[in-house]
PDB file of N, CA and C in Angstrom:
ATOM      1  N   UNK A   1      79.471 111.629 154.773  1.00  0.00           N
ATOM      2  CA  UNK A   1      80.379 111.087 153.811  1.00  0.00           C
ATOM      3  C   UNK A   1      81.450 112.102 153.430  1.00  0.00           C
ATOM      4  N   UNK A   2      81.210 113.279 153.281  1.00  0.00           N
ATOM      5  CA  UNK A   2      81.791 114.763 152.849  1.00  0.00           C
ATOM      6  C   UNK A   2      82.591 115.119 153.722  1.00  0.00           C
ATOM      7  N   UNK A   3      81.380 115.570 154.872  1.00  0.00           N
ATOM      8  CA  UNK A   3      81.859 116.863 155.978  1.00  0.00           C
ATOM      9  C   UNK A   3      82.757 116.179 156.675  1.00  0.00           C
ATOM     10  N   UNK A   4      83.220 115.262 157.008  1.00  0.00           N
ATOM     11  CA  UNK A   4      84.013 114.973 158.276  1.00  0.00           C
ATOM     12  C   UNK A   4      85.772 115.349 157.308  1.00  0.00           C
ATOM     13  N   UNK A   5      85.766 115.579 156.604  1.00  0.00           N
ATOM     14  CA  UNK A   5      86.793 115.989 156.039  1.00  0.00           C
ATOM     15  C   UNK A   5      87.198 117.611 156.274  1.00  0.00           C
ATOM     16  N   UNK A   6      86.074 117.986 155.888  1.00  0.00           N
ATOM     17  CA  UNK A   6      85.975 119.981 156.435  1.00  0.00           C
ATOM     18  C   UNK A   6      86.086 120.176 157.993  1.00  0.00           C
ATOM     19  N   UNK A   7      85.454 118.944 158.858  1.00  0.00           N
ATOM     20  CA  UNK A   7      85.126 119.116 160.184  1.00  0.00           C
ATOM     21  C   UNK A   7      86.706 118.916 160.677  1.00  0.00           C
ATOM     22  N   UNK A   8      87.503 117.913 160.271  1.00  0.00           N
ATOM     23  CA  UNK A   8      88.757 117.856 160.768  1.00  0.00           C
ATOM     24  C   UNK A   8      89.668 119.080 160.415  1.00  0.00           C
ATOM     25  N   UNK A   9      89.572 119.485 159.215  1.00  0.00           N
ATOM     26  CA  UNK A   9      90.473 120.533 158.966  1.00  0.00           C
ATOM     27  C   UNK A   9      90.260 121.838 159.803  1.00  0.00           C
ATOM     28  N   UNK A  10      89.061 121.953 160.324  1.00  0.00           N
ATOM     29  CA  UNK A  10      88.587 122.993 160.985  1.00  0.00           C
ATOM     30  C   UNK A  10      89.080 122.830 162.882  1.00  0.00           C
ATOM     31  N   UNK A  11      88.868 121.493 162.599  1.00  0.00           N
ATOM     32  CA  UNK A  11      89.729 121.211 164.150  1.00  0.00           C
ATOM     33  C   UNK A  11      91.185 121.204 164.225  1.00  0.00           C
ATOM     34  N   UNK A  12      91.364 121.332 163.232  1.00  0.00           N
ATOM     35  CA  UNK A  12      92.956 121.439 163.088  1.00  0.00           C
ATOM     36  C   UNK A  12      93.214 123.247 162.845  1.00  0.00           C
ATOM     37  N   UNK A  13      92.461 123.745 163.058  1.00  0.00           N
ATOM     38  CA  UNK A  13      92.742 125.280 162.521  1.00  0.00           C
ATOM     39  C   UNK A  13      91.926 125.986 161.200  1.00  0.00           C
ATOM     40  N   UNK A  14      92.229 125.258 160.659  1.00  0.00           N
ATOM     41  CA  UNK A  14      91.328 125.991 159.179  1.00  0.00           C
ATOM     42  C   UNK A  14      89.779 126.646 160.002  1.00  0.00           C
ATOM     43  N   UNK A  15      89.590 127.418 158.428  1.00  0.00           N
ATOM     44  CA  UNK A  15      88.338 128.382 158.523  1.00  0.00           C
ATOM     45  C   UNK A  15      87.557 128.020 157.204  1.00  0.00           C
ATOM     46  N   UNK A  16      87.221 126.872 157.203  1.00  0.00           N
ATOM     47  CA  UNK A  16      86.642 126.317 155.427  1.00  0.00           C
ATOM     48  C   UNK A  16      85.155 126.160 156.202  1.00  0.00           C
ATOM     49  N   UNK A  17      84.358 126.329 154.969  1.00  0.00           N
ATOM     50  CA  UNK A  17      83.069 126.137 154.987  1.00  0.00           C
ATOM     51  C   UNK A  17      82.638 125.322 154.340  1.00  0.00           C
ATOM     52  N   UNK A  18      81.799 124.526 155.172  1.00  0.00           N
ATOM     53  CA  UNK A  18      81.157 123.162 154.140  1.00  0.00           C
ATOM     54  C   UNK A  18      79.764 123.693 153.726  1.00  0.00           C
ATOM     55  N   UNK A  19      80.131 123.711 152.183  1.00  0.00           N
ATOM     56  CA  UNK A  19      78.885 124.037 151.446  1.00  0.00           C
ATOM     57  C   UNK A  19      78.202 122.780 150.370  1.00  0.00           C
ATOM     58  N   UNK A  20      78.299 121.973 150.611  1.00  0.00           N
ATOM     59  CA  UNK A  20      78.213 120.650 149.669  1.00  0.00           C
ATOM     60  C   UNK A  20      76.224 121.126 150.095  1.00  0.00           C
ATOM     61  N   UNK A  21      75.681 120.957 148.836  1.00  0.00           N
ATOM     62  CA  UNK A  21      74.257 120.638 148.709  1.00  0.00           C
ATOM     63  C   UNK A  21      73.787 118.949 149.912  1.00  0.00           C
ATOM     64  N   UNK A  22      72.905 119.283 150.529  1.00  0.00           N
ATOM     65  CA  UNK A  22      72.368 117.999 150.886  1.00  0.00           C
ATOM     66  C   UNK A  22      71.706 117.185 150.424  1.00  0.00           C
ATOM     67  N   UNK A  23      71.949 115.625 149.946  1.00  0.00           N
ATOM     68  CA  UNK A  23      71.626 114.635 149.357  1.00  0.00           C
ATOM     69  C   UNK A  23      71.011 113.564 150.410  1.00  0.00           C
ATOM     70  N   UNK A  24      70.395 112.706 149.624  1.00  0.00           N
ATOM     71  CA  UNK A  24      70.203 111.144 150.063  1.00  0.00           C
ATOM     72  C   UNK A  24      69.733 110.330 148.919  1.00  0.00           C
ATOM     73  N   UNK A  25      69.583 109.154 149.138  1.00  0.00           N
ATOM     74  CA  UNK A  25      69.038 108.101 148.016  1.00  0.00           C
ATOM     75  C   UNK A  25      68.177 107.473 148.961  1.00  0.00           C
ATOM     76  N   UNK A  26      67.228 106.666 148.374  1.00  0.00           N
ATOM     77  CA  UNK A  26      67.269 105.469 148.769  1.00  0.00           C
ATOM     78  C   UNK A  26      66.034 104.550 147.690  1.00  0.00           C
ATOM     79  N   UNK A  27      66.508 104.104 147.951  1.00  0.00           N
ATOM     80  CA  UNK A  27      65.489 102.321 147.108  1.00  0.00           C
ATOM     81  C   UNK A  27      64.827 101.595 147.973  1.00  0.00           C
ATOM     82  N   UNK A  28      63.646 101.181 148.030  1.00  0.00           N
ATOM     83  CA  UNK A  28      62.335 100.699 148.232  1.00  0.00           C
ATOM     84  C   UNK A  28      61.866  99.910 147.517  1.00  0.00           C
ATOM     85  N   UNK A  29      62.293  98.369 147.850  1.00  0.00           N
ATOM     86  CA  UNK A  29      61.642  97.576 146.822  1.00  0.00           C
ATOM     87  C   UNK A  29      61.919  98.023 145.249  1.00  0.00           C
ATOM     88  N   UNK A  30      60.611  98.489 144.894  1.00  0.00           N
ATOM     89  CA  UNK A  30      60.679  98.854 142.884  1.00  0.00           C
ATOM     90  C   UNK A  30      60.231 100.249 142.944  1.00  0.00           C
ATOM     91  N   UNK A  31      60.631 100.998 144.378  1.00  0.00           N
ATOM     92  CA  UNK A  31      60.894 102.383 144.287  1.00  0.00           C
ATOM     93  C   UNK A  31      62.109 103.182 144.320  1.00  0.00           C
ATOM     94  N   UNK A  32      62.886 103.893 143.572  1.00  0.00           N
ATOM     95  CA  UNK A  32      64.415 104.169 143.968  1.00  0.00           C
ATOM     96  C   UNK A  32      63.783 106.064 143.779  1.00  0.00           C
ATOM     97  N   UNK A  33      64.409 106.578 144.859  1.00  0.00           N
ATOM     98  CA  UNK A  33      64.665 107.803 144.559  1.00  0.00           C
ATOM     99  C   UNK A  33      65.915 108.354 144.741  1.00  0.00           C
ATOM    100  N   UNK A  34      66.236 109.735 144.310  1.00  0.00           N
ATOM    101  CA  UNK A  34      67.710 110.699 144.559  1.00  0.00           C
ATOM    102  C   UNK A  34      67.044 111.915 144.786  1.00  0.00           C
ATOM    103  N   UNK A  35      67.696 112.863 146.145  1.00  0.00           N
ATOM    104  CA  UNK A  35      67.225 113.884 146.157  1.00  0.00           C
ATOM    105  C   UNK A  35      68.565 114.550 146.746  1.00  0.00           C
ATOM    106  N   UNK A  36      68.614 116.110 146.295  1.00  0.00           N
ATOM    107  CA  UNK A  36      69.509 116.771 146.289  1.00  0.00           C
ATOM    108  C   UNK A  36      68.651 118.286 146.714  1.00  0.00           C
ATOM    109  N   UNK A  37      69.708 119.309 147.558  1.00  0.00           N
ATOM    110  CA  UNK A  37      68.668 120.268 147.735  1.00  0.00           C
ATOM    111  C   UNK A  37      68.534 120.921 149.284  1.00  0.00           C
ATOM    112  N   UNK A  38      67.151 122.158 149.505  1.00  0.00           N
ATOM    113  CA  UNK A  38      66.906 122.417 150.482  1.00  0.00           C
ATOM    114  C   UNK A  38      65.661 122.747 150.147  1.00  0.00           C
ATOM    115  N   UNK A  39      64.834 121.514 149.757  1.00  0.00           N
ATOM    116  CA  UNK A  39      63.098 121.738 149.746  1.00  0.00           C
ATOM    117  C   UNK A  39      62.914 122.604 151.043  1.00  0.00           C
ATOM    118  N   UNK A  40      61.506 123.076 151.066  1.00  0.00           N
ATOM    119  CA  UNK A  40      60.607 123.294 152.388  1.00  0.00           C
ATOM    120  C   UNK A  40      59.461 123.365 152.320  1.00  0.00           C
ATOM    121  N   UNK A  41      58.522 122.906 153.132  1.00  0.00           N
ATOM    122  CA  UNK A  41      57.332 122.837 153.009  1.00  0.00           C
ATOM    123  C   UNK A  41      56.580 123.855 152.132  1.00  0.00           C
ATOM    124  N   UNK A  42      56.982 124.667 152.224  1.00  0.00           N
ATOM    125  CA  UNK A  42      56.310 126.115 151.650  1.00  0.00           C
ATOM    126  C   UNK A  42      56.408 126.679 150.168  1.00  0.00           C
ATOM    127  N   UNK A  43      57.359 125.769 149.619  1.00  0.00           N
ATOM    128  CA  UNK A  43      58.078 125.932 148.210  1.00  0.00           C
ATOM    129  C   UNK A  43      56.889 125.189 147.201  1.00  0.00           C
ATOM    130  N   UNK A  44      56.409 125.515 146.186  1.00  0.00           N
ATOM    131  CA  UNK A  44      55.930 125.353 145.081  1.00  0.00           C
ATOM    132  C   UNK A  44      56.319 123.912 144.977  1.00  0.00           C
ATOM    133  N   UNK A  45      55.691 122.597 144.162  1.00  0.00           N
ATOM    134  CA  UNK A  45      56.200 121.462 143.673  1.00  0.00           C
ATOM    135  C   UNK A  45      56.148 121.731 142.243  1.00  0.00           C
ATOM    136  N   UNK A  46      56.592 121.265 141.961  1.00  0.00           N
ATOM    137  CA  UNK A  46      56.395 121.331 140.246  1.00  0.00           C
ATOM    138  C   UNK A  46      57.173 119.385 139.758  1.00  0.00           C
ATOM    139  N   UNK A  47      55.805 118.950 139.189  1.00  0.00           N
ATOM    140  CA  UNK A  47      55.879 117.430 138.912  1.00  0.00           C
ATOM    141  C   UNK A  47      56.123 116.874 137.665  1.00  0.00           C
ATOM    142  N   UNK A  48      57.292 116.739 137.259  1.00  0.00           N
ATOM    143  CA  UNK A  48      57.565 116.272 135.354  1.00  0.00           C
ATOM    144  C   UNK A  48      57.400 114.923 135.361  1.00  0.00           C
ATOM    145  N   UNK A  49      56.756 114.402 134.857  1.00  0.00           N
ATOM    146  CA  UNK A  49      56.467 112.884 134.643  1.00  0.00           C
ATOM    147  C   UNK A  49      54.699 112.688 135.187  1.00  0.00           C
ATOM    148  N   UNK A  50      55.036 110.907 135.695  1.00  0.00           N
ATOM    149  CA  UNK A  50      53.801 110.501 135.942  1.00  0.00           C
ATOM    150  C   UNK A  50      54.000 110.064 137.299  1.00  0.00           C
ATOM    151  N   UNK A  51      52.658 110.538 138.547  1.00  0.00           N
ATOM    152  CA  UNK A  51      52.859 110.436 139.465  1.00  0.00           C
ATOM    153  C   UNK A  51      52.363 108.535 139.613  1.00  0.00           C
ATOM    154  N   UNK A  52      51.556 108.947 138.582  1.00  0.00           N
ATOM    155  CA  UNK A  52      50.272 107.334 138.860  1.00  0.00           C
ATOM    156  C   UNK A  52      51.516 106.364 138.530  1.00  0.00           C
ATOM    157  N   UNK A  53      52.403 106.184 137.562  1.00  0.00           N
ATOM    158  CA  UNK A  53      53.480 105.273 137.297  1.00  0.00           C
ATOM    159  C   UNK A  53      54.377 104.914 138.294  1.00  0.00           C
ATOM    160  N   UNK A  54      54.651 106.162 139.163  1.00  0.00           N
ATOM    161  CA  UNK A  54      55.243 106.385 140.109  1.00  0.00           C
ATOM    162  C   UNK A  54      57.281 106.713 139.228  1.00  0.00           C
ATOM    163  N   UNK A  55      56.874 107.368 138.409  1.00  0.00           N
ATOM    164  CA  UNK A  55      58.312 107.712 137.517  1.00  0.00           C
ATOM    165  C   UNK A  55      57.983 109.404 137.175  1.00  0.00           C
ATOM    166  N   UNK A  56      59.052 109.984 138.089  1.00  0.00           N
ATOM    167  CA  UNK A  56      58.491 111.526 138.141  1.00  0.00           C
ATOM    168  C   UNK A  56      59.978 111.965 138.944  1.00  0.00           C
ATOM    169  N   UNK A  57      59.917 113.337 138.548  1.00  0.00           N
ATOM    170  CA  UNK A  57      60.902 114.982 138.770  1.00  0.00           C
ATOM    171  C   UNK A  57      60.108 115.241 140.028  1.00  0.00           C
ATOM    172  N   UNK A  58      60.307 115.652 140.861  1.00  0.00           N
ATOM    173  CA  UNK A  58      59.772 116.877 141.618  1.00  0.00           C
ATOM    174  C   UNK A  58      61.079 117.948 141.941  1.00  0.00           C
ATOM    175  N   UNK A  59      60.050 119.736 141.364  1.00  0.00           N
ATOM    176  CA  UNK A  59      61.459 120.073 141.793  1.00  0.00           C
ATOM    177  C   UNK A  59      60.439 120.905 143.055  1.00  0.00           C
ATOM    178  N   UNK A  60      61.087 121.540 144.011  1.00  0.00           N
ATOM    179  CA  UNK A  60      61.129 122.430 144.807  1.00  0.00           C
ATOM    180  C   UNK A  60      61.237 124.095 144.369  1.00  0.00           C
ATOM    181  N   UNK A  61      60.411 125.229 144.433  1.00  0.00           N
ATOM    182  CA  UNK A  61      60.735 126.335 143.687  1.00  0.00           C
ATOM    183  C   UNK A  61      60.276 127.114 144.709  1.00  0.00           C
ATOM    184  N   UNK A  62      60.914 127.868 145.042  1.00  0.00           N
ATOM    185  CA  UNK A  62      60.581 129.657 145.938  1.00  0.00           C
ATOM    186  C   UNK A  62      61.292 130.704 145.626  1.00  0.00           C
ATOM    187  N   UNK A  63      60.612 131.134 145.612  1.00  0.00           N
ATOM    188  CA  UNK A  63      60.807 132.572 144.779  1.00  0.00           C
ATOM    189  C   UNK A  63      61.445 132.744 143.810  1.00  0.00           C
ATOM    190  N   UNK A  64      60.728 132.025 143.003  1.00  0.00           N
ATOM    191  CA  UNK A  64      60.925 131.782 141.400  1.00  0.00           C
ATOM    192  C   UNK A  64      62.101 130.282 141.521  1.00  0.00           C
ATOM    193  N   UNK A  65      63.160 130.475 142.632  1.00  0.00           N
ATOM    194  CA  UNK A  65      64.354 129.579 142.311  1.00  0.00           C
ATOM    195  C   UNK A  65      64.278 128.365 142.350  1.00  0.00           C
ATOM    196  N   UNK A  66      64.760 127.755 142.107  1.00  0.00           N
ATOM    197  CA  UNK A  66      64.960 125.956 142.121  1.00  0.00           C
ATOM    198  C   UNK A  66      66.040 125.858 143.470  1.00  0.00           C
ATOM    199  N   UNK A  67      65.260 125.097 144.375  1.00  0.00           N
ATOM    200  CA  UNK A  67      65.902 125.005 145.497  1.00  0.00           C
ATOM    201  C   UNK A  67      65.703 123.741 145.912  1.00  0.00           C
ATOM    202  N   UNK A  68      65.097 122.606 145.213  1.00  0.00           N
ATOM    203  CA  UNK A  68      65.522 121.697 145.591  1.00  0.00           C
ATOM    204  C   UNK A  68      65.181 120.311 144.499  1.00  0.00           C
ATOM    205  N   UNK A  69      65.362 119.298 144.195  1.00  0.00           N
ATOM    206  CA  UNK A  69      64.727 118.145 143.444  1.00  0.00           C
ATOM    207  C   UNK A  69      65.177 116.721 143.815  1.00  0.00           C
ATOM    208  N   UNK A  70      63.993 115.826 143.226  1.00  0.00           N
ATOM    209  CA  UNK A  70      64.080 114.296 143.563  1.00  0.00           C
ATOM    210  C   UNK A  70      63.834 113.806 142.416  1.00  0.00           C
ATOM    211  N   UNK A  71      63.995 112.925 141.759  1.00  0.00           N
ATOM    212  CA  UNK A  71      63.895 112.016 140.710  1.00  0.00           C
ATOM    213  C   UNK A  71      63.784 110.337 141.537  1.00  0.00           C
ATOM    214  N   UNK A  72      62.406 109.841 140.757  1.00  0.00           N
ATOM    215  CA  UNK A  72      61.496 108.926 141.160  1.00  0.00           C
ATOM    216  C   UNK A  72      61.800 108.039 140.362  1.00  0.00           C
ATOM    217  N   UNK A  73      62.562 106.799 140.067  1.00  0.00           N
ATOM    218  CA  UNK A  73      62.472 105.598 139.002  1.00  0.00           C
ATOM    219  C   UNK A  73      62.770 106.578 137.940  1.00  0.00           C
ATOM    220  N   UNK A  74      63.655 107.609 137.553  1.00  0.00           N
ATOM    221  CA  UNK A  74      64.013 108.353 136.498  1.00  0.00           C
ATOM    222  C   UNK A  74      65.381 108.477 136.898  1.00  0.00           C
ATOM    223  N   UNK A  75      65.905 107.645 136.119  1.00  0.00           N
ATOM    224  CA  UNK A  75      67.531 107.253 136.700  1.00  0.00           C
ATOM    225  C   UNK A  75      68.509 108.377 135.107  1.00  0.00           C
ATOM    226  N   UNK A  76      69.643 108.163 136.013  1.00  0.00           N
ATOM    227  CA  UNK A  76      71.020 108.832 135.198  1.00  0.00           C
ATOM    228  C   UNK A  76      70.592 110.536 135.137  1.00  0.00           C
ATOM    229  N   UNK A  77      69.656 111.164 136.050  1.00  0.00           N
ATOM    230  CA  UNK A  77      69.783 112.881 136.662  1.00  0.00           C
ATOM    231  C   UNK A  77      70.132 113.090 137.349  1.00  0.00           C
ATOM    232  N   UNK A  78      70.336 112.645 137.924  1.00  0.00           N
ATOM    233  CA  UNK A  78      71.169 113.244 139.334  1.00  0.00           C
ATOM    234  C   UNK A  78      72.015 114.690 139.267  1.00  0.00           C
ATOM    235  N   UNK A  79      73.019 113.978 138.343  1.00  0.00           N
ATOM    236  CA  UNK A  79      74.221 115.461 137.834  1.00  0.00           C
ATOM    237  C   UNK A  79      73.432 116.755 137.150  1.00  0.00           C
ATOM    238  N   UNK A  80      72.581 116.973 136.381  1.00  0.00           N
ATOM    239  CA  UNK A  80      71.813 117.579 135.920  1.00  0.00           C
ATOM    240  C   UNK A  80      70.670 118.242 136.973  1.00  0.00           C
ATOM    241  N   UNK A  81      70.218 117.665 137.645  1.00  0.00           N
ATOM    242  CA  UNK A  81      69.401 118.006 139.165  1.00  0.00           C
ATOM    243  C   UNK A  81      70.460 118.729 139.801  1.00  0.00           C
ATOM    244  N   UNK A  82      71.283 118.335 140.117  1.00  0.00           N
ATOM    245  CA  UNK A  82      72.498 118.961 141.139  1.00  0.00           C
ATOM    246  C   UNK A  82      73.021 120.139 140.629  1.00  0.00           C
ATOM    247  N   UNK A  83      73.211 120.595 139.393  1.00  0.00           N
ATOM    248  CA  UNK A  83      73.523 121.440 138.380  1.00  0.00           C
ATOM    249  C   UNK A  83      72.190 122.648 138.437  1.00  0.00           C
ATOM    250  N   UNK A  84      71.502 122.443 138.288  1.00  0.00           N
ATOM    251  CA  UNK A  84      70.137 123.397 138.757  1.00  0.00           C
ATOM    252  C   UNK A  84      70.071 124.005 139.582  1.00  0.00           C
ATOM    253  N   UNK A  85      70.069 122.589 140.750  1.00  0.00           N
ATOM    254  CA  UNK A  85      69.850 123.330 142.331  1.00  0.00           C
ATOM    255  C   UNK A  85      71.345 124.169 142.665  1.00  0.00           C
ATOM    256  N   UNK A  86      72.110 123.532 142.500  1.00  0.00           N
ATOM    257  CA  UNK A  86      73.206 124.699 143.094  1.00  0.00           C
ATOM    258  C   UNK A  86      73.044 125.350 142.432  1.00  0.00           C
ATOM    259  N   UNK A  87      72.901 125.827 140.785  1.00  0.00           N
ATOM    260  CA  UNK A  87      73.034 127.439 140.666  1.00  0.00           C
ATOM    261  C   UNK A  87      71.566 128.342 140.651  1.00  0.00           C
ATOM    262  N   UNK A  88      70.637 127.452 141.386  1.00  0.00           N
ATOM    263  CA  UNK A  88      69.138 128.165 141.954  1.00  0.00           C
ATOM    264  C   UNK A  88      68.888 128.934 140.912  1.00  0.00           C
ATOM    265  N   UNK A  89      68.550 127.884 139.898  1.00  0.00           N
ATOM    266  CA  UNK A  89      68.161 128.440 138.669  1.00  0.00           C
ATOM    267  C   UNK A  89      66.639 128.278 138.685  1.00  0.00           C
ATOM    268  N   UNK A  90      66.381 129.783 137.953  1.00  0.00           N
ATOM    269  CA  UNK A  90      65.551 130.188 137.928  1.00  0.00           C
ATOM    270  C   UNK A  90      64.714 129.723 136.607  1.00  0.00           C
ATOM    271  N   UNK A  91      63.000 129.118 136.276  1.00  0.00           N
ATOM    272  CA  UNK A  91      62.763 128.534 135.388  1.00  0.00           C
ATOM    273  C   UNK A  91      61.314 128.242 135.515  1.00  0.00           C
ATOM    274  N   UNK A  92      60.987 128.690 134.433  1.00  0.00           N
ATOM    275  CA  UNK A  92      59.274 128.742 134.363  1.00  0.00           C
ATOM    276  C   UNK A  92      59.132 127.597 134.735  1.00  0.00           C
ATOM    277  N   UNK A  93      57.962 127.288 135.685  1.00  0.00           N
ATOM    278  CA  UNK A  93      57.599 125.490 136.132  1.00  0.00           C
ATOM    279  C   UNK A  93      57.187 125.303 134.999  1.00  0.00           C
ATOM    280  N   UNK A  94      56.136 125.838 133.710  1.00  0.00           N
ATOM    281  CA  UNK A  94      56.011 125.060 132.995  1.00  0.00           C
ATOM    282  C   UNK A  94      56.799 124.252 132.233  1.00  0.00           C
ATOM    283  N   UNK A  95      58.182 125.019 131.820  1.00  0.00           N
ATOM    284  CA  UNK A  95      59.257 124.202 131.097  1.00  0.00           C
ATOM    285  C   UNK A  95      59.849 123.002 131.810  1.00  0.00           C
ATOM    286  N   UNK A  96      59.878 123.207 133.443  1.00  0.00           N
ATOM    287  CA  UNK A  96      59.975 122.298 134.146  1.00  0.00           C
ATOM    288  C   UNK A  96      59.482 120.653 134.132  1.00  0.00           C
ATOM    289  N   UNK A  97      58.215 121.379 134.357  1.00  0.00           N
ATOM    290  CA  UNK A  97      57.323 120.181 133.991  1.00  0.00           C
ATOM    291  C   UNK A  97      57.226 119.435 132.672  1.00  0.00           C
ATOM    292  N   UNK A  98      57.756 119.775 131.425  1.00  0.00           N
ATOM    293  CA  UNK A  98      57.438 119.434 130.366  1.00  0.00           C
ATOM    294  C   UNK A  98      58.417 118.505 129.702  1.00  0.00           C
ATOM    295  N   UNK A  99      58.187 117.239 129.899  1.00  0.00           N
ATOM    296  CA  UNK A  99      59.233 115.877 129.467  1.00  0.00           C
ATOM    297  C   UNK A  99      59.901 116.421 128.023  1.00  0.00           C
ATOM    298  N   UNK A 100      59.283 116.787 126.901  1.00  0.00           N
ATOM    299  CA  UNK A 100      59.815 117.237 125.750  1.00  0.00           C
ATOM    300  C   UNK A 100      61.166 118.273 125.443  1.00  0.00           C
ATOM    301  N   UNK A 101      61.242 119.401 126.833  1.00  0.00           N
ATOM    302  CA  UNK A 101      62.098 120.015 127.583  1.00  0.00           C
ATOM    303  C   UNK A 101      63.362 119.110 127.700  1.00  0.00           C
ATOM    304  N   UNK A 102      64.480 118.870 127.647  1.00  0.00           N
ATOM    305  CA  UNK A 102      65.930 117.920 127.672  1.00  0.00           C
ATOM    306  C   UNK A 102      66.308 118.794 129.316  1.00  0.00           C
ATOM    307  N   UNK A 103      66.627 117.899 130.364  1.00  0.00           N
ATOM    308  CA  UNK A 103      67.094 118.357 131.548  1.00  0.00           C
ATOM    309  C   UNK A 103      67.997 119.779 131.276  1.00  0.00           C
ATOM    310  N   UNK A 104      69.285 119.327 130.634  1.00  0.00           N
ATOM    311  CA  UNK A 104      70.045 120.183 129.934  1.00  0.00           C
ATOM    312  C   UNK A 104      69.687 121.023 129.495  1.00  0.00           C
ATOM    313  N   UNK A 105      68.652 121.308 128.760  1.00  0.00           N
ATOM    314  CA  UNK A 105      68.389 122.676 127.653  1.00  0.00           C
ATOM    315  C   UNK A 105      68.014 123.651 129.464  1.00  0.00           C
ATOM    316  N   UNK A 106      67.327 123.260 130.379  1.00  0.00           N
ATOM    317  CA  UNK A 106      66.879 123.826 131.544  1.00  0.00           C
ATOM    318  C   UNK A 106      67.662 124.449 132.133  1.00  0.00           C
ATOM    319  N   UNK A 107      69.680 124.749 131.849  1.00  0.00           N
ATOM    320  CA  UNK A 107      70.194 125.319 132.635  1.00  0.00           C
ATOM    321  C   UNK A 107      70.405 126.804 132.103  1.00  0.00           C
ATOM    322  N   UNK A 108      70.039 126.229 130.647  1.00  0.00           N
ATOM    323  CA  UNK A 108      70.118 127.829 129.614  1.00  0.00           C
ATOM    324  C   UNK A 108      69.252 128.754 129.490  1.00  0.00           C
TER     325      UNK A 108
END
């Protein structure tokens, strides 16, 4: 959706780098998720919400950083998720995990 904009300018000469975070969505029936990021298998989960509801955070954390998250039937984060992961903020999982925590207060 992004890159083919960087990819042309680069075929045209430019020297730009596409750094846009990698995303997807998708919806499943009465499942919707958003994920933003560069999870990896090896990264810590850390789970805010309820998995059994199926309405839940997962973020991604290595080495200490926030490197990646999805939001499960927990709509209007996205911008706030995206805000994290790009500045690989660093953040006790417990505050993570803890709904009482405001997404926002998490970048401070």
């Amino acid at each position: 959706m992004n890159q083919g904009v960087t990819a042309g300018r680069n075929a045209a000469g430019g020297d730009e780098v596409y750094a846009r975070l990698p995303c997807f969505f998708s919806d499943q029936y009465d499942l919707g998720m958003e994920y933003v990021g560069y999870g990896d298998g090896s990264d810590e989960v850390v789970i805010r919400g309820d998995l059994d509801a199926r309405e839940f955070i997962a973020f991604w954390v290595r080495d200490g950083a926030l490197t990646a998250a999805m939001n499960v039937n927990v709509w209007d984060v996205v911008d706030d998720l995206k805000a994290l992961v790009e500045a690989r903020a660093v953040i006790d999982p417990a505050r993570l995990a803890d709904l009482a925590v405001p997404l926002a207060d998490l970048r401070s």
